[in-house]
Structures are given as C-alpha cells and as structure tokens.
C-alpha atoms as a PDB file:
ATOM      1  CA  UNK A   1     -20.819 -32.540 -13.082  1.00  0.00           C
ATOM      2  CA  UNK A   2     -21.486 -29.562 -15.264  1.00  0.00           C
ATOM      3  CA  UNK A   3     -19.290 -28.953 -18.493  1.00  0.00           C
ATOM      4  CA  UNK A   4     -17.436 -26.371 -19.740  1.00  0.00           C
ATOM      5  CA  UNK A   5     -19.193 -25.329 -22.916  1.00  0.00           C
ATOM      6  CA  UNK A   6     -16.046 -25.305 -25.244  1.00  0.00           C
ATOM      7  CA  UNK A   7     -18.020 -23.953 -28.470  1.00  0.00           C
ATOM      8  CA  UNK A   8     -19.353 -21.316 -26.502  1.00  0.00           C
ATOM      9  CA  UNK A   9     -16.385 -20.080 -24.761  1.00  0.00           C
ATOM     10  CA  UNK A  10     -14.433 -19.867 -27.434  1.00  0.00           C
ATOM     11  CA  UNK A  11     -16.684 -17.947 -29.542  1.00  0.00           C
ATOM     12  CA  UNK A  12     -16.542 -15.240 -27.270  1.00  0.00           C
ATOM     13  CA  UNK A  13     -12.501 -15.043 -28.114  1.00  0.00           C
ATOM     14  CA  UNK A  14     -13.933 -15.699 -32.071  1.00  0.00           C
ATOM     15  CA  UNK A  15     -16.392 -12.688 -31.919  1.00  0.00           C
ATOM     16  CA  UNK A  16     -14.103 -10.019 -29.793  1.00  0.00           C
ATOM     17  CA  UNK A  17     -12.301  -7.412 -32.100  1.00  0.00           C
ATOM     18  CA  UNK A  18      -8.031  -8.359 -30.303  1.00  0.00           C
ATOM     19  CA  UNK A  19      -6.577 -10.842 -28.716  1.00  0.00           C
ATOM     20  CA  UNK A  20      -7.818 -13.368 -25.616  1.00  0.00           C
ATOM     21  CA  UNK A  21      -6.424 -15.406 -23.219  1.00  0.00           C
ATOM     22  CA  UNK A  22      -8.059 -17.592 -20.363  1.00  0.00           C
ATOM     23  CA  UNK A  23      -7.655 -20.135 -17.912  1.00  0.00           C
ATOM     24  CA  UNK A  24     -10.506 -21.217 -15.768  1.00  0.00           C
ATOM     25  CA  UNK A  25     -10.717 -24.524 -13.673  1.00  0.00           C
ATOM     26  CA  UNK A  26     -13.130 -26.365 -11.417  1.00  0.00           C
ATOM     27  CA  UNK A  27     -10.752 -27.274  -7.970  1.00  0.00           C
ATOM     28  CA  UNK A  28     -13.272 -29.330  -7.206  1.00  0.00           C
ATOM     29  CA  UNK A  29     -12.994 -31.544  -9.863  1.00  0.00           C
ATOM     30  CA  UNK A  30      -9.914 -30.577 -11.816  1.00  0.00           C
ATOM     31  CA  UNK A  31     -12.154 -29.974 -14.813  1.00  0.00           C
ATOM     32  CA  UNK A  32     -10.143 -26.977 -16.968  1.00  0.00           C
ATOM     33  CA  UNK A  33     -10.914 -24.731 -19.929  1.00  0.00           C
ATOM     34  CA  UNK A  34      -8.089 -23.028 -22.065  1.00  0.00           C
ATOM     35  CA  UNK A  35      -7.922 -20.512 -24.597  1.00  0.00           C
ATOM     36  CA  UNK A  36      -4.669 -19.031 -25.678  1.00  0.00           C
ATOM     37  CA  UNK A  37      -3.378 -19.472 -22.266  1.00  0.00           C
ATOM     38  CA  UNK A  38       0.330 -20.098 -22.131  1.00  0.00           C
ATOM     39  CA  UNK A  39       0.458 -16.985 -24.092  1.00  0.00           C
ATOM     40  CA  UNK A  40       1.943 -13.644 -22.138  1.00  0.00           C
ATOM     41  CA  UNK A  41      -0.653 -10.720 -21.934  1.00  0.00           C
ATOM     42  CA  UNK A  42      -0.198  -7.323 -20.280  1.00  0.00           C
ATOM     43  CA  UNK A  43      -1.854  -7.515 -17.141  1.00  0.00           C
ATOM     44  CA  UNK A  44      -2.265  -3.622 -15.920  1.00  0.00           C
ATOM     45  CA  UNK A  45      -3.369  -3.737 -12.209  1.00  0.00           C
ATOM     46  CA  UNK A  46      -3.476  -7.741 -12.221  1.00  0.00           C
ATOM     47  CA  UNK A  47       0.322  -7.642 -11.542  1.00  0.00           C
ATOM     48  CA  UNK A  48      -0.830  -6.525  -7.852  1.00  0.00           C
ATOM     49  CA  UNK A  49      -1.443 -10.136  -7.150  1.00  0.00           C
ATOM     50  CA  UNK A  50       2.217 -11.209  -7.009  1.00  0.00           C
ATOM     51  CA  UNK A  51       3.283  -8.445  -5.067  1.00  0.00           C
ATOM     52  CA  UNK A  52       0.693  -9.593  -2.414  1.00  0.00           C
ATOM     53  CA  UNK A  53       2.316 -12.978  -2.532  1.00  0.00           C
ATOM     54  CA  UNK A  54       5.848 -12.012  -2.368  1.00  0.00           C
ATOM     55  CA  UNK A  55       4.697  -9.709   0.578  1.00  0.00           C
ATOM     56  CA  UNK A  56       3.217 -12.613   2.606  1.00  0.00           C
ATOM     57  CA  UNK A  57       6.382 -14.890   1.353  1.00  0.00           C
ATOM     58  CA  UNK A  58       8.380 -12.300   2.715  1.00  0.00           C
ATOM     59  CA  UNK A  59       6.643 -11.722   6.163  1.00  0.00           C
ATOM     60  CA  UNK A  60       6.139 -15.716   6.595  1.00  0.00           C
ATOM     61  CA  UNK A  61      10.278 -16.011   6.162  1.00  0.00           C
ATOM     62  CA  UNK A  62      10.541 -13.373   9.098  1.00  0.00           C
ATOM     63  CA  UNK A  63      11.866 -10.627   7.356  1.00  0.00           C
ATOM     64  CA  UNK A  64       9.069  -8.610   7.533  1.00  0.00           C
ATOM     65  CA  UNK A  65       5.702  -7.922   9.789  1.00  0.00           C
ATOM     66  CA  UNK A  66       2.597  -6.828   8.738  1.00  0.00           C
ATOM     67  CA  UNK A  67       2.151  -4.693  11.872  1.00  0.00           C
ATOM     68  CA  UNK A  68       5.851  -3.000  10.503  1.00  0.00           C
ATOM     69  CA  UNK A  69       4.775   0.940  10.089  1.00  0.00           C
ATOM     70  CA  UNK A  70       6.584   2.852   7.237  1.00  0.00           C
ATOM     71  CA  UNK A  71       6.445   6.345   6.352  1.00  0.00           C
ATOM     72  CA  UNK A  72       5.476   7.452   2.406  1.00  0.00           C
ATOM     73  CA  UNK A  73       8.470   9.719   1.992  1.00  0.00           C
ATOM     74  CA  UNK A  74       9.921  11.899  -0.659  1.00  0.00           C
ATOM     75  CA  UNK A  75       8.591  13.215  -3.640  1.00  0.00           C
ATOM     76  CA  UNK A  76       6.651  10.548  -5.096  1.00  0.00           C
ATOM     77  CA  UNK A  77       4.735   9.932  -8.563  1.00  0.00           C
ATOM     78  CA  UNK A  78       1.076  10.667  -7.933  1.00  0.00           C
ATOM     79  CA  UNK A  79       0.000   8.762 -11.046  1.00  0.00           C
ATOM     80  CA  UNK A  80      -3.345   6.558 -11.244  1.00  0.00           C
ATOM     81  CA  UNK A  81      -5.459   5.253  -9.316  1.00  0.00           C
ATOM     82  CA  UNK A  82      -5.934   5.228  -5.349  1.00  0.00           C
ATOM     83  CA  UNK A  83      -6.584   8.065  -2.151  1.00  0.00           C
ATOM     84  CA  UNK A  84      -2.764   8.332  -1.816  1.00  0.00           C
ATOM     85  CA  UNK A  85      -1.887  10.865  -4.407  1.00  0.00           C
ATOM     86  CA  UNK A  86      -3.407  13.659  -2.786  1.00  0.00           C
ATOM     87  CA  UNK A  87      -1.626  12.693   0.708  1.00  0.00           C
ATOM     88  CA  UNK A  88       1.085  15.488   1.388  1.00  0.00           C
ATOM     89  CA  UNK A  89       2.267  14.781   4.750  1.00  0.00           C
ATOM     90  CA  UNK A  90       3.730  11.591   4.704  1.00  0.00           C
ATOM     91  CA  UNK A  91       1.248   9.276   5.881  1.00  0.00           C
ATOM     92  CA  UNK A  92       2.467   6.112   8.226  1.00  0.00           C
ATOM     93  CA  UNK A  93       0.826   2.979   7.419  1.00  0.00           C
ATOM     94  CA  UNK A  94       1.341  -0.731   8.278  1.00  0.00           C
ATOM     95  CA  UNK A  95       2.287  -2.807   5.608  1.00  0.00           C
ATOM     96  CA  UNK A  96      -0.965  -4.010   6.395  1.00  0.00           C
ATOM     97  CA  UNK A  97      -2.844  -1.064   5.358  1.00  0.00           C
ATOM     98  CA  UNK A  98      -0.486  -0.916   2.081  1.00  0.00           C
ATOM     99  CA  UNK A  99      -1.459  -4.129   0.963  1.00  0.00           C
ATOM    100  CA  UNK A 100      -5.232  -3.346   1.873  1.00  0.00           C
ATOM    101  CA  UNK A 101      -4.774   0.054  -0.095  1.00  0.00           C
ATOM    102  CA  UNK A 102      -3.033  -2.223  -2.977  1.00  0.00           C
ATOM    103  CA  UNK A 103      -5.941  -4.776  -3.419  1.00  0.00           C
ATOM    104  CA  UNK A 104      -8.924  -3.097  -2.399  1.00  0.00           C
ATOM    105  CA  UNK A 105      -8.915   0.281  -4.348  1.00  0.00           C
ATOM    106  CA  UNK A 106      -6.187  -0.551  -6.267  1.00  0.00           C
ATOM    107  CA  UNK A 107      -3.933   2.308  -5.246  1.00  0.00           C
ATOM    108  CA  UNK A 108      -0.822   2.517  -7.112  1.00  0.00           C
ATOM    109  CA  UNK A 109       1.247   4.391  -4.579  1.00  0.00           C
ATOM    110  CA  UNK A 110       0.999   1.792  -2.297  1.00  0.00           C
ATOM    111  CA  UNK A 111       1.867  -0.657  -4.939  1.00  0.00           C
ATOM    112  CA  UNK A 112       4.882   0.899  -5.799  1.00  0.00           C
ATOM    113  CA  UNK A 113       6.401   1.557  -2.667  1.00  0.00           C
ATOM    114  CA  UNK A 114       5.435  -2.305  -1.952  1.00  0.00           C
ATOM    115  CA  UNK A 115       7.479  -3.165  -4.860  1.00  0.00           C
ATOM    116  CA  UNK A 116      10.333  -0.598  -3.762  1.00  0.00           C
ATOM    117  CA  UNK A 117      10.520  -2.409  -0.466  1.00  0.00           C
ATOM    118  CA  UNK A 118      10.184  -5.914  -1.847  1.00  0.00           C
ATOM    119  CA  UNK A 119      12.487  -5.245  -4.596  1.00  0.00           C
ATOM    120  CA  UNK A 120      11.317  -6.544  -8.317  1.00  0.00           C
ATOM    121  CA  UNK A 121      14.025  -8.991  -8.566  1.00  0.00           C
ATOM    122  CA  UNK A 122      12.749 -10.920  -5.494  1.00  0.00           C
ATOM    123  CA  UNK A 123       8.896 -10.618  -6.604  1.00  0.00           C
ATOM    124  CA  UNK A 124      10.483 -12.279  -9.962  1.00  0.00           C
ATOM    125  CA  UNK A 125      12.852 -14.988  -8.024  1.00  0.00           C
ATOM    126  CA  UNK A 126       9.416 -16.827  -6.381  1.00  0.00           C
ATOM    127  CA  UNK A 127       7.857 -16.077  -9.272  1.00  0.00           C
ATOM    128  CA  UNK A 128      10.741 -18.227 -11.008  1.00  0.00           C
ATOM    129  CA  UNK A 129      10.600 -20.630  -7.909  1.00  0.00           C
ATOM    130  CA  UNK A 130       6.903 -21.349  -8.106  1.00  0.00           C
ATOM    131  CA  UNK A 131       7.378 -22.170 -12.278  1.00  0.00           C
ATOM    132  CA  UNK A 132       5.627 -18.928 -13.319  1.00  0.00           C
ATOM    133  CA  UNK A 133       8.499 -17.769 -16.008  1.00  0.00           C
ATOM    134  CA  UNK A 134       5.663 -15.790 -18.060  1.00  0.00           C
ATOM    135  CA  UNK A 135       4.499 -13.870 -15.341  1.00  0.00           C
ATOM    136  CA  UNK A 136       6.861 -11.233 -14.645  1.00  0.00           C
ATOM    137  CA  UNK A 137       7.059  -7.886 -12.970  1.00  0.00           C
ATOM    138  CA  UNK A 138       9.019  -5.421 -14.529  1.00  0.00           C
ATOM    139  CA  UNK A 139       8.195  -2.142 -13.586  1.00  0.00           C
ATOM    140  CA  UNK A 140       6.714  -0.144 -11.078  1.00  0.00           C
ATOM    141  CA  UNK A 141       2.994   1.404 -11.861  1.00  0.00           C
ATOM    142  CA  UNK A 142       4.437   4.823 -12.385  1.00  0.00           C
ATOM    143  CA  UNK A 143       6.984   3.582 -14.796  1.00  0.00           C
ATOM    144  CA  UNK A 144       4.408   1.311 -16.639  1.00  0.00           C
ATOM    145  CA  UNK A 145       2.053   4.654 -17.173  1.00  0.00           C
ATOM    146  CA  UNK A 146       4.906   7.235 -18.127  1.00  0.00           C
ATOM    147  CA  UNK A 147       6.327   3.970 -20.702  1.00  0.00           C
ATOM    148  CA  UNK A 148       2.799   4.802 -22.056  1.00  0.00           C
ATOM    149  CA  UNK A 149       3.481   7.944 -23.320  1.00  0.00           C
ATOM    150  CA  UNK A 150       7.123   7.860 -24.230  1.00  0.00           C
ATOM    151  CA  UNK A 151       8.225   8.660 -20.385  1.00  0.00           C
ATOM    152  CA  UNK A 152      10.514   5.719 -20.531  1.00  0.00           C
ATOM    153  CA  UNK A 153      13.950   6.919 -18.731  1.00  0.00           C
ATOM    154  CA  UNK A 154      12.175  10.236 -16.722  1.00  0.00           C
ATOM    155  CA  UNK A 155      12.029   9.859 -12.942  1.00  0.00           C
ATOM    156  CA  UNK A 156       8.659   8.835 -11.675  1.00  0.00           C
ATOM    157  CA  UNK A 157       8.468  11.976  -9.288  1.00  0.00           C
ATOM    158  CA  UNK A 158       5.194  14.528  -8.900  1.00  0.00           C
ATOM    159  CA  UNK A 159       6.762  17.582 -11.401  1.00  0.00           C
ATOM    160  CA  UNK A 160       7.060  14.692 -14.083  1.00  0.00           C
ATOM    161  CA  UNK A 161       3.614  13.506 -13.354  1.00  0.00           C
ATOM    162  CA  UNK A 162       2.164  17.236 -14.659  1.00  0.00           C
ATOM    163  CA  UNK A 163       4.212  16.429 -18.220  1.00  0.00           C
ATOM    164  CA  UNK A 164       2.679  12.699 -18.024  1.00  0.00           C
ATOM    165  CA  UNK A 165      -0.808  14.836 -17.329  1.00  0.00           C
ATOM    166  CA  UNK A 166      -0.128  16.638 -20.178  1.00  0.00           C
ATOM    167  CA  UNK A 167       1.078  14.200 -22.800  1.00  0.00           C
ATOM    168  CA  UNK A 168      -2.092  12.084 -22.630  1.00  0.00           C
ATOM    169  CA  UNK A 169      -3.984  15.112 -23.043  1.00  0.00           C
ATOM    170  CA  UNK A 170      -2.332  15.984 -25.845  1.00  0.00           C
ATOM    171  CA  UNK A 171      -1.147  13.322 -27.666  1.00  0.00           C
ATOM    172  CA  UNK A 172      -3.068  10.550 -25.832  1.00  0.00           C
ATOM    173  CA  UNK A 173      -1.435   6.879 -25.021  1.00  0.00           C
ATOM    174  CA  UNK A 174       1.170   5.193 -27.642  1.00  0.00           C
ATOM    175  CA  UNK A 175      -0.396   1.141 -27.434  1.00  0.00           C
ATOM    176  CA  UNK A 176       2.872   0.857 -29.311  1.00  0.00           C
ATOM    177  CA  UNK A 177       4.596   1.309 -26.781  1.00  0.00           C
ATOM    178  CA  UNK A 178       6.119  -1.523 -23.744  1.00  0.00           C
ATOM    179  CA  UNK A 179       3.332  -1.024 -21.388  1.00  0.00           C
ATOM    180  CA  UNK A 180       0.682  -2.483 -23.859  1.00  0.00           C
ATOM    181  CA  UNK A 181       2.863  -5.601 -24.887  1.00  0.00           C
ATOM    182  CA  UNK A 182       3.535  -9.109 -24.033  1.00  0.00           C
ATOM    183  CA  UNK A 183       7.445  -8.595 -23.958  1.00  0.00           C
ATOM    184  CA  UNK A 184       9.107  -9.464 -20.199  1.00  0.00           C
ATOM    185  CA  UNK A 185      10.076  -6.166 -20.066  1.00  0.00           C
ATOM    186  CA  UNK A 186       6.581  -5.333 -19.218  1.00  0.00           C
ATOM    187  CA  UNK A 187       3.899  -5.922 -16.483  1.00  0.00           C
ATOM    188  CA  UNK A 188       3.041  -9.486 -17.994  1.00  0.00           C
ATOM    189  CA  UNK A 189       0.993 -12.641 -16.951  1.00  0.00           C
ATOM    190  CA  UNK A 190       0.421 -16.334 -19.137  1.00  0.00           C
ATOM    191  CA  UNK A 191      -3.500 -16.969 -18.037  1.00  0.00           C
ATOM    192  CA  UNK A 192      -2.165 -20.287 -17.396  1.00  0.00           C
ATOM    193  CA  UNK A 193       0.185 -19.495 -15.101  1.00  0.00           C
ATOM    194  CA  UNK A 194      -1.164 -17.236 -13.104  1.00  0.00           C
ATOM    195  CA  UNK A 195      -4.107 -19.603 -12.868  1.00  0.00           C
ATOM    196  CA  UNK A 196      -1.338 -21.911 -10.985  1.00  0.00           C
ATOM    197  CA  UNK A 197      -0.499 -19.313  -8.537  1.00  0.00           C
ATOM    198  CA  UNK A 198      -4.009 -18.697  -7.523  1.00  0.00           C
ATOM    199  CA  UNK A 199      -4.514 -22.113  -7.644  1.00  0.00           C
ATOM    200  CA  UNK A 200      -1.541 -22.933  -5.119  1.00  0.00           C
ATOM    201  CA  UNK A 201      -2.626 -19.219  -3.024  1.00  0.00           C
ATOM    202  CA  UNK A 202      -6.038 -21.350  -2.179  1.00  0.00           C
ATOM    203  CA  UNK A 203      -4.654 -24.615  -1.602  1.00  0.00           C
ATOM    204  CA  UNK A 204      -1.801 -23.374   0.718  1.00  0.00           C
ATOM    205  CA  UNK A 205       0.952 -24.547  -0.946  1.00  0.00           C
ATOM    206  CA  UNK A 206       3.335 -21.381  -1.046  1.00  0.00           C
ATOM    207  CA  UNK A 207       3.067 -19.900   2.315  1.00  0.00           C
ATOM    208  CA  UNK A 208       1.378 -21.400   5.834  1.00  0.00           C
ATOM    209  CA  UNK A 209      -2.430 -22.075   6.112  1.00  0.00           C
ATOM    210  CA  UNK A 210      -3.058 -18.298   8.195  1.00  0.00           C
ATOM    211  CA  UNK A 211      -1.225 -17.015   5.877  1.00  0.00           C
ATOM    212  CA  UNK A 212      -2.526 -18.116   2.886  1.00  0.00           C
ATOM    213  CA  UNK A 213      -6.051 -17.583   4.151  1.00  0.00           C
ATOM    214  CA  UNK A 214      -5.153 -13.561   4.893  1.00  0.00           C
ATOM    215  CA  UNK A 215      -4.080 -13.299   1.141  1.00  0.00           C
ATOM    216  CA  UNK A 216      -7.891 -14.646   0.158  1.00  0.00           C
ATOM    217  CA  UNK A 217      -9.225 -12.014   2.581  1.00  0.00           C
ATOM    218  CA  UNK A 218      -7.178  -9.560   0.917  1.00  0.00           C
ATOM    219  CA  UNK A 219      -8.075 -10.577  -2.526  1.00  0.00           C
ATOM    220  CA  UNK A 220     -11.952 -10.391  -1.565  1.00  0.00           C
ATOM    221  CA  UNK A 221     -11.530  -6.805  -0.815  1.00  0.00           C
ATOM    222  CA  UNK A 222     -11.705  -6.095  -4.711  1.00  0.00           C
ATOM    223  CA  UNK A 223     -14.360  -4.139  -5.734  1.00  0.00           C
ATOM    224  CA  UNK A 224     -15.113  -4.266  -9.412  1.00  0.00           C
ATOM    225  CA  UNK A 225     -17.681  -6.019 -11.278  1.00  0.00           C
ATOM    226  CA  UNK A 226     -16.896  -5.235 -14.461  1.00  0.00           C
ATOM    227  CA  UNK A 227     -15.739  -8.408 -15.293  1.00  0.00           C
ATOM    228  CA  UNK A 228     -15.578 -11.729 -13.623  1.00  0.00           C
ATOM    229  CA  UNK A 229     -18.572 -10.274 -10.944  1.00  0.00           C
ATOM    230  CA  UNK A 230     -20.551  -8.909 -13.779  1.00  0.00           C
ATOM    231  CA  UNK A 231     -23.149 -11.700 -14.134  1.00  0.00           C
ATOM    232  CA  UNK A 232     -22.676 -13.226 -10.747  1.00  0.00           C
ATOM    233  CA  UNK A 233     -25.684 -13.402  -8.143  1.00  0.00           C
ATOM    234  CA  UNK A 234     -23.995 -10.474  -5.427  1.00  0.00           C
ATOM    235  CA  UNK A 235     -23.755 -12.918  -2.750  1.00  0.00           C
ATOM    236  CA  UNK A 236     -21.418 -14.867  -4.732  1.00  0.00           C
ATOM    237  CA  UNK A 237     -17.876 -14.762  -2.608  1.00  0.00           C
ATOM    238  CA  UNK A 238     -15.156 -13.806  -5.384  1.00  0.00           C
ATOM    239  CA  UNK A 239     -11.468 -12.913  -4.311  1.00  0.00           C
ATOM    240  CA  UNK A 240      -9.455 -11.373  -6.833  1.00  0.00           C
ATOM    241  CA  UNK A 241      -7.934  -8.790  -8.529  1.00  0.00           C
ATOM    242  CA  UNK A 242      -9.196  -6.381 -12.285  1.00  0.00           C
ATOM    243  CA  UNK A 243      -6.809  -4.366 -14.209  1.00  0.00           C
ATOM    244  CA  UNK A 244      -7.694  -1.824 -16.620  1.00  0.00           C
ATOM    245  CA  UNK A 245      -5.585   0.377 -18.543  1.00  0.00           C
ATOM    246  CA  UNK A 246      -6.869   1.480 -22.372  1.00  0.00           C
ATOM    247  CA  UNK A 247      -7.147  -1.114 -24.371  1.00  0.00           C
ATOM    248  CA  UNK A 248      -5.928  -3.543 -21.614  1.00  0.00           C
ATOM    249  CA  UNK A 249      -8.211  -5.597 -19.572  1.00  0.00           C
ATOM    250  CA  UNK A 250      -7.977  -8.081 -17.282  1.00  0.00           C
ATOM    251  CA  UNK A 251      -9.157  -9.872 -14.044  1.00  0.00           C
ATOM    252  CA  UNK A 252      -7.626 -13.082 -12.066  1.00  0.00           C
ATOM    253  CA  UNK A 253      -9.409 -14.859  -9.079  1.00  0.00           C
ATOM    254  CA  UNK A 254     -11.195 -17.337  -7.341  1.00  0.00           C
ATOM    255  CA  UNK A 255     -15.075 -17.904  -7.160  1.00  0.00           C
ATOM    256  CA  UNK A 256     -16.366 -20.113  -4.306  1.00  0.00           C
ATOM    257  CA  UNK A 257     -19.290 -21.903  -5.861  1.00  0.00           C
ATOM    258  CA  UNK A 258     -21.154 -24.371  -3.592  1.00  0.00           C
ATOM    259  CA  UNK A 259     -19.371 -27.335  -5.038  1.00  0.00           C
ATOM    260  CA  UNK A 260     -15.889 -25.255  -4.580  1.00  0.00           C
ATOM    261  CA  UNK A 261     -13.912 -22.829  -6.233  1.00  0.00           C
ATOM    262  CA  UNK A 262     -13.728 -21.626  -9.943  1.00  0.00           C
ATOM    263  CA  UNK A 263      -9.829 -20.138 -10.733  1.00  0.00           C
ATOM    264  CA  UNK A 264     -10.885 -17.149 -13.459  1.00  0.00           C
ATOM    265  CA  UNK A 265      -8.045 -15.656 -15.059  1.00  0.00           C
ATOM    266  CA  UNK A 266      -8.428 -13.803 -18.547  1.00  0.00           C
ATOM    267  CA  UNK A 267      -7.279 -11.010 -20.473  1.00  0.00           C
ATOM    268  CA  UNK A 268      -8.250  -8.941 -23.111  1.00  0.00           C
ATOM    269  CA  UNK A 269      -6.380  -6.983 -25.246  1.00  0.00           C
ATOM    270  CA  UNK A 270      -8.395  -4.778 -27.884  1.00  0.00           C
ATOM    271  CA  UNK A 271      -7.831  -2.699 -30.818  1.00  0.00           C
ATOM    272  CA  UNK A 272      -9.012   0.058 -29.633  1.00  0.00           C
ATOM    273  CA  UNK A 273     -10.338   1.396 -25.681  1.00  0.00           C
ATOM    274  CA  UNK A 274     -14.428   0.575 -24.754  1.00  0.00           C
ATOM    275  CA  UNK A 275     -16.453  -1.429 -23.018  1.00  0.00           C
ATOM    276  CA  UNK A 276     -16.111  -4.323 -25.245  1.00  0.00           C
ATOM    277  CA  UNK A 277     -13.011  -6.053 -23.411  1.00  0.00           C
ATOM    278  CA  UNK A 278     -14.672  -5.801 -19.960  1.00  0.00           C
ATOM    279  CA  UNK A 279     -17.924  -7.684 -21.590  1.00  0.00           C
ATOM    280  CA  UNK A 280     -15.734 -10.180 -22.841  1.00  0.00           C
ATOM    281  CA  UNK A 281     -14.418 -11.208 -19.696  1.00  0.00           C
ATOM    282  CA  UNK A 282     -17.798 -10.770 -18.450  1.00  0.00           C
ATOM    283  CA  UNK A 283     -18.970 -13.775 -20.645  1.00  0.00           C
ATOM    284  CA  UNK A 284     -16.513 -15.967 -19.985  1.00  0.00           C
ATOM    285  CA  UNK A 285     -16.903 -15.697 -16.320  1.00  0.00           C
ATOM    286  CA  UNK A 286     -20.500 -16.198 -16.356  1.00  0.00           C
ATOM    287  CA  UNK A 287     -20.529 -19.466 -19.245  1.00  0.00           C
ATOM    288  CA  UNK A 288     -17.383 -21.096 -16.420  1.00  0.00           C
ATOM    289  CA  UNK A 289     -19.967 -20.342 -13.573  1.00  0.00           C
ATOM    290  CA  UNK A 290     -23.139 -21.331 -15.237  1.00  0.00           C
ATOM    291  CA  UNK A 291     -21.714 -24.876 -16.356  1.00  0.00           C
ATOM    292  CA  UNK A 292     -20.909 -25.214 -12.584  1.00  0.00           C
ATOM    293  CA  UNK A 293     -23.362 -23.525 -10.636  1.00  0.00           C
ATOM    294  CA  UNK A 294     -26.332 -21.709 -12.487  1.00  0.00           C
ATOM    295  CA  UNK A 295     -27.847 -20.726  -9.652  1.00  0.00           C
ATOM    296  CA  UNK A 296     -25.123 -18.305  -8.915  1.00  0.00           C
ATOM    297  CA  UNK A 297     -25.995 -16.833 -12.143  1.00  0.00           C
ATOM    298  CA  UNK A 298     -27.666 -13.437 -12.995  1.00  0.00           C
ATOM    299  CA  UNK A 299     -29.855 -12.541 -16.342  1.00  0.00           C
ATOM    300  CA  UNK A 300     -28.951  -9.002 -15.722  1.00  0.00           C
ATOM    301  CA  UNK A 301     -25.423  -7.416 -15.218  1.00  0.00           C
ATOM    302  CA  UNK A 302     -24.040  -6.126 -11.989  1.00  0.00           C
ATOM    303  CA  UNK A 303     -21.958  -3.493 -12.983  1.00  0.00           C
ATOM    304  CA  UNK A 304     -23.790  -0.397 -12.318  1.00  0.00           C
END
C-alpha cells in the first residue's frame, strides 16, 4: 500500500504565499492525510456540492421530482458564471437540467434559484444532520459576489448587476470583505468535513443507492483541470466540483483509482489573485494520487 508522503504534502502548504487546508483519503484502505482541515475556508463555487445533495435529499423524501419543470422568472441577477444570464425569455427547465447547469458549467443562476427553491435553512438542517457544522451555506451566489464589493443589503436583480459591473471595474473586489472569509455568515466548508460528505455521497449512506449514484454522475460532469485533474492521466474518472473566485480557490471530489477512490478536498486562500493557488491544489492532488496509483500520473499538466 502506497503512503501518503507527509513531508512532501505539507511543504506545498509551507511554500504557498496564504493559507491551506486539505483532506484527502484512500476508501480503500482508510489511509488519510490532513492539513489544517477542521479549519473553515471560503469555498466559492464548491458550496454547489451541498445544494446537489439537499436536492437529491429532497427528491428521495418525495417532495420533489427531477422531471418537475420550473420556469426562470422575474428579474433575476445575471452575475457570474454560466449560459443563463443572457436567457431573456424565461427558459423552462427540469430540475434536472438545473442541477446539470449547476455542476457542469457551474452556472450560478441555476444555483441560486436551486437554493431559492430548496431554501438555505434546509440545505443547512442536513448539513447539521449529517455532522457538517463548518460547512455552511449562507448566501446565494449573487449575494456572495455583490458582498464582494460592498453590495451587502442591495437586491440581487439585473439593474444592480450593472453597479456590481461597475464597482469591480472601478474599485476592484474588497478580500476584506464576508465573501472572502471563514465566518458562517459566508459560503464556508472545513476540508474535513466536506471530505465526510463526499465520503458518505460514494458510499450511499445519505440518500438510496440510484440516487446516490446520479449525484456521482452529476459530479463527473465538472470540467476543470485546474486543480485536482491537473496532473492526472485524462482517462482518470474524477467527480467533483472547483471554485474560483480571486484569491479563493478550491476543489472537492472523488478520484476512482484502480484500487478505489481518493476523497480530494482542499482550499487555498492567497494573498493576492494568480495562478499560484490553483498549482497548489494541483500538487497536492497529484503527490495523494501518485502514493496510490502512479500510473494515473502525468509529468506534464492538463490544464490547457
């Protein structure tokens, strides 16, 4: 059984100019490595993973379908990332094609009407119910960007998004401000934690085996390789989700390595916005997945 290289790992956290936290851990085996990880980071577009599970938790207790159609009405915030912003006609989706447009490009308007519909208070009741008390949603993706530049109490509508628009352009993003810290009144996530959740996605332990095997599918659908991909052969099988916002970095999944699955889940928070966050992560996917399965490995990085 491979080991993870402790000295190694953690002089990747040693060498990188903020703060780290990760969790990563053999299933197979049971084997884990830790580094800062019961400590809350801002997770940016990580958060999306609990929304998928309180989605599936919701539709395996009945009260929802995910062949349920629902029109995007009213004058929504067009912030970030995703196709949906430029839709003017509101669109009718499944909840289906929400969660698809939540996990596999990342689109923020279907995460926020997700957590509209879902309500935050019952995303952060299972989250309480499955032990995860550092792993909170707080705030909807439009709120968490207009919190960024001192937006806090302004309605999260399209004529607000042009003085959001404007604000970074002018002044740029306050990391002062709630969206870029660990406090529970922000997007947050303990590597640790979160690690548990994935953990208990794969094993089948919060929601039915179909079900629970339609959130991997989901979570497979991501498409960067920024991070935990980066240094991973391409036919490695990785299900999970990346966040990204300034100085915040961050991505949380599952590899399936031929002796079973690797839980990833680290964060990066840097002094200042570049690539260096995104390598960091890089490195400690590919030092977890090299003490387990070098052949999955890659000289070469597959970002481009």
């Amino acid at each position: 059984m491979g080991v993870f290289p402790d000295a190694a790992l953690r002089q990747i956290a040693t060498a990188f100019d903020g703060r780290m936290g990760w969790h990563v851990e053999d299933l197979a085996t049971g084997q884990v490595h830790q580094y800062r990880a019961d400590e809350r980071f801002p997770t940016a577009s990580v958060i999306k993973i609990v929304v998928l599970v309180e989605l599936f938790h919701q539709v395996e207790a009945g009260r929802l379908s995910l062949d349920d159609r629902h029109r995007l009405r009213g004058d929504i915030s067009t912030h970030g990332s995703g196709i949906l912003q430029i839709a003017r006609d509101e669109p009718e989706l499944t909840l289906r094609d929400y969660a698809r447009l939540m996990m596999g490009i990342s689109d923020n308007i279907a995460t926020d009407f997700l957590m509209g519909l879902l309500g935050l208070d019952q995303i952060n009741a299972t989250l309480d119910r499955l032990g995860c008390a550092n792993v909170r949603a707080a705030a909807t993706m439009g709120r968490y960007h207009y919190r960024m530049v001192g937006m806090d109490e302004m309605p999260t509508m399209r004529a607000n998004d042009a003085v959001y628009r404007e604000r970074v352009s002018t002044q740029g993003l306050d990391y002062d401000s709630v969206s870029f810290g660990d406090s529970l009144e922000n997007n947050v996530a303990a590597p640790g934690e979160l690690a548990s959740l994935l953990a208990a996605i794969y094993r089948e332990q919060i929601v039915s085996a179909a079900v629970s095997k339609a959130m991997i599918e989901l979570l497979k659908t991501g498409r960067d390789t920024r991070m935990i991909r980066r240094y991973l052969q391409p036919d490695v099988v990785v299900a999970h989700k990346y966040g990204s916002s300034g100085i915040i970095k961050g991505d949380a999944g599952l590899v399936f390595l031929p002796g079973g699955p690797l839980v990833v889940v680290a964060f990066a928070l840097a002094r200042s916005d570049g690539p260096a966050a995104a390598e960091a992560i890089a490195q400690v996917a590919r030092l977890a997945v090299e003490a387990l399965a070098p052949e999955c490995v890659v000289d070469n990085d597959n970002s481009s």
